[in-house]
C-alpha atoms as a PDB file:
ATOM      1  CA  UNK A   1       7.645  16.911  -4.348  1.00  0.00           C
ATOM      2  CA  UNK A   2       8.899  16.217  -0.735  1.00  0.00           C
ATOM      3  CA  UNK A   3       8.602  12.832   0.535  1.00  0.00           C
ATOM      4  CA  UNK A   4       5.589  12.394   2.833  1.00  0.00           C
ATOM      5  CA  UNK A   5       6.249  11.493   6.967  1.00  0.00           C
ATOM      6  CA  UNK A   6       4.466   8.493   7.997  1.00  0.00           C
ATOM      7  CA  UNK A   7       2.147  10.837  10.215  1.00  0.00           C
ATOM      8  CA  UNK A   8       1.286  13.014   7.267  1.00  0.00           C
ATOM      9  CA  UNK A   9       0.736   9.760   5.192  1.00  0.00           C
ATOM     10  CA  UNK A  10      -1.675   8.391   8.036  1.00  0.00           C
ATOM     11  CA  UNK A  11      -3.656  11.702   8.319  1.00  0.00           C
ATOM     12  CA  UNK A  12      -3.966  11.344   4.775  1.00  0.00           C
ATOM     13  CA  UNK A  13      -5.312   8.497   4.129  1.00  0.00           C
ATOM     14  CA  UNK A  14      -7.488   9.095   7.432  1.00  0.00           C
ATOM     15  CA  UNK A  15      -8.982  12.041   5.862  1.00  0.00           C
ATOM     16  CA  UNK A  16      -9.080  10.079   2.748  1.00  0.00           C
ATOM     17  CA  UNK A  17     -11.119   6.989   4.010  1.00  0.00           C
ATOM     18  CA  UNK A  18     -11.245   3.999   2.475  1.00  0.00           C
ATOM     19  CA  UNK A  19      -7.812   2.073   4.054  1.00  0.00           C
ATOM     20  CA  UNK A  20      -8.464   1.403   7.576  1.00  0.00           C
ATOM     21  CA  UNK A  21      -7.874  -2.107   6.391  1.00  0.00           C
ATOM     22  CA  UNK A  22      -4.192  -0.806   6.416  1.00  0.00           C
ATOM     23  CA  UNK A  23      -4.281   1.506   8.849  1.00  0.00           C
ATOM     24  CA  UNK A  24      -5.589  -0.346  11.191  1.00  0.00           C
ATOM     25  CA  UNK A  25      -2.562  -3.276  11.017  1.00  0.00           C
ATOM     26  CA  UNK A  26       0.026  -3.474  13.703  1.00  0.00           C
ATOM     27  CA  UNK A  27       2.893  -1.810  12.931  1.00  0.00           C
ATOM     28  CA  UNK A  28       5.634  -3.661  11.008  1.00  0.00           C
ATOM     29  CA  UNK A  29       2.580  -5.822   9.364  1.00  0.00           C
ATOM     30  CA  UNK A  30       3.033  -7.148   6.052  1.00  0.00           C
ATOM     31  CA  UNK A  31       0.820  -7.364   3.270  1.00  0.00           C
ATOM     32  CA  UNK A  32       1.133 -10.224   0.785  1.00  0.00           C
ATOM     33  CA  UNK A  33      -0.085  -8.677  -2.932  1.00  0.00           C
ATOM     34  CA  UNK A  34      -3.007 -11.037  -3.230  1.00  0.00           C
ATOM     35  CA  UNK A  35      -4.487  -9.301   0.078  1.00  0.00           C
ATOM     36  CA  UNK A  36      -3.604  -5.945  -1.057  1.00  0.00           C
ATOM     37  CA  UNK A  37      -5.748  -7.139  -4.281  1.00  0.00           C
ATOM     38  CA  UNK A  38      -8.518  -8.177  -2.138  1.00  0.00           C
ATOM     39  CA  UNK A  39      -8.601  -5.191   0.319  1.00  0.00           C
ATOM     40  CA  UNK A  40      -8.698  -2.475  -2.850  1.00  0.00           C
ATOM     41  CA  UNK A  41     -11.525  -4.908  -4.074  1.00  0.00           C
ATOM     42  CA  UNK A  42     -13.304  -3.915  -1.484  1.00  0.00           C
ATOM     43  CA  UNK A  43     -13.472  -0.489  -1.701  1.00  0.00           C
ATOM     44  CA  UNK A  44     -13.752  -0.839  -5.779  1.00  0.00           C
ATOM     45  CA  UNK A  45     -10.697  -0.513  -6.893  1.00  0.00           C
ATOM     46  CA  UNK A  46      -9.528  -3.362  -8.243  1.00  0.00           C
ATOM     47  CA  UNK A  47      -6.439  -3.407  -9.645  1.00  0.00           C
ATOM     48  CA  UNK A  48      -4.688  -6.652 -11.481  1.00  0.00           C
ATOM     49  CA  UNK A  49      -2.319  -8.761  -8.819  1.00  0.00           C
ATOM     50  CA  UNK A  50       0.888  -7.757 -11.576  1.00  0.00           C
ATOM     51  CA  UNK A  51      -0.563  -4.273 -11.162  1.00  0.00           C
ATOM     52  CA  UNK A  52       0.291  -4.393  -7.368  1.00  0.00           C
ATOM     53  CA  UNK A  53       3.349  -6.233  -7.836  1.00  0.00           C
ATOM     54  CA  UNK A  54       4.139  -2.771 -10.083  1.00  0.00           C
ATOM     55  CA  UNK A  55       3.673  -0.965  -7.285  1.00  0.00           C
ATOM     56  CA  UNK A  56       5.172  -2.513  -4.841  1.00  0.00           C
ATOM     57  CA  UNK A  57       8.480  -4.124  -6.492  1.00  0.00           C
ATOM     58  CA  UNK A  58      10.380  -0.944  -5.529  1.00  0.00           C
ATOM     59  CA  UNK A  59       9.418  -0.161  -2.522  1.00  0.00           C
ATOM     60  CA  UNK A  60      12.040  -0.438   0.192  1.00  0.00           C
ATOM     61  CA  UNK A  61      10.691  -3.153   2.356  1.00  0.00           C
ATOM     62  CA  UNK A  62       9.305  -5.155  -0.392  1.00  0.00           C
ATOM     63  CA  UNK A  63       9.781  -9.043   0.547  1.00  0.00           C
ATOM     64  CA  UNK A  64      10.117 -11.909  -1.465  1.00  0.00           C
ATOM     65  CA  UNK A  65       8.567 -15.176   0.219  1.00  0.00           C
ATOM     66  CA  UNK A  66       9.084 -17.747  -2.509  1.00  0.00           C
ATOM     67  CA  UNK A  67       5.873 -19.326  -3.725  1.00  0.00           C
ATOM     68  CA  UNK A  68       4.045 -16.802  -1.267  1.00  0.00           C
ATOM     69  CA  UNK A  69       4.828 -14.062  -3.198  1.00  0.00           C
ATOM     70  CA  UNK A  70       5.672 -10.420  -2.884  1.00  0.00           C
ATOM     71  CA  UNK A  71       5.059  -8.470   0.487  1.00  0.00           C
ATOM     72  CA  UNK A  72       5.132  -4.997   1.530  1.00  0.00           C
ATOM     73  CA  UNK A  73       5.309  -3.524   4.699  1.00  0.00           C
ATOM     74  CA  UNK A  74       2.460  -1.250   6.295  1.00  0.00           C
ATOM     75  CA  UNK A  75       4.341   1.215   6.738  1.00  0.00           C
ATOM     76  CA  UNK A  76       6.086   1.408   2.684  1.00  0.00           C
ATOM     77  CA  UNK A  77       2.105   1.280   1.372  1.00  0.00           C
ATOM     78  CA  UNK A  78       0.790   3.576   3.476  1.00  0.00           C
ATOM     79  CA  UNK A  79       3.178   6.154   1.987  1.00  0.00           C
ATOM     80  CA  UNK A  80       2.935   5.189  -1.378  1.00  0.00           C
ATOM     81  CA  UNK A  81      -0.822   5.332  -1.254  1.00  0.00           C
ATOM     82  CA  UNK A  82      -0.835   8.520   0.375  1.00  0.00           C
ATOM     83  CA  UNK A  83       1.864   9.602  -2.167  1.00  0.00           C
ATOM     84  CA  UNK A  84      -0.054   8.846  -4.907  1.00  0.00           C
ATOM     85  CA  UNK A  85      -3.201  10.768  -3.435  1.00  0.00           C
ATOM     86  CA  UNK A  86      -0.860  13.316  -4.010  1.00  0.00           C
ATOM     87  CA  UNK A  87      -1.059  13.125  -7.397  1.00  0.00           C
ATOM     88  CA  UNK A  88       1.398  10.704  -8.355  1.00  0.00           C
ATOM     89  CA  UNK A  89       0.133   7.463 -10.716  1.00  0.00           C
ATOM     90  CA  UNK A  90      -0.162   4.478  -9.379  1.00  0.00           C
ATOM     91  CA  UNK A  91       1.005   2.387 -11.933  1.00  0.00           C
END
């Protein structure tokens, strides 16, 4: 399956509902994984923090701050989320 452009990614999840929590971040915003955690909460998914850190450890931007943890870039999850709408697993 082709890789998904950020714009078809966006409309995605736009259609999708659900992430304007992401989609509504600047661009080149970071997520750490314990918001990521929180913002899924939200919408009832909640997923375990080494859950996200699965699903984020290979993504290209992924960041390592340390003792901050993990972060991904808005741009890197909105893909992946969008990806896995199209029926790819998220973990």
């Amino acid at each position: 399956m082709p890789e998904l452009s950020l714009d078809e990614a966006v409309q995605l999840l736009e259609d999708h509902g659900g992430y304007s929590w992401l989609l509504d971040a600047p661009p080149g915003f970071s997520f750490s994984v314990t918001s990521i955690v929180e913002h899924l909460a939200k919408t009832g998914v909640e997923p375990t923090t080494r859950t996200v850190q699965n699903w984020i450890k290979d993504l290209p931007h992924t960041t390592s701050q340390g003792g901050l943890g993990d972060y991904a870039t808005r741009s890197d999850l909105i893909i992946m989320f969008a990806g896995r709408m199209r029926g790819r697993k998220l973990a």
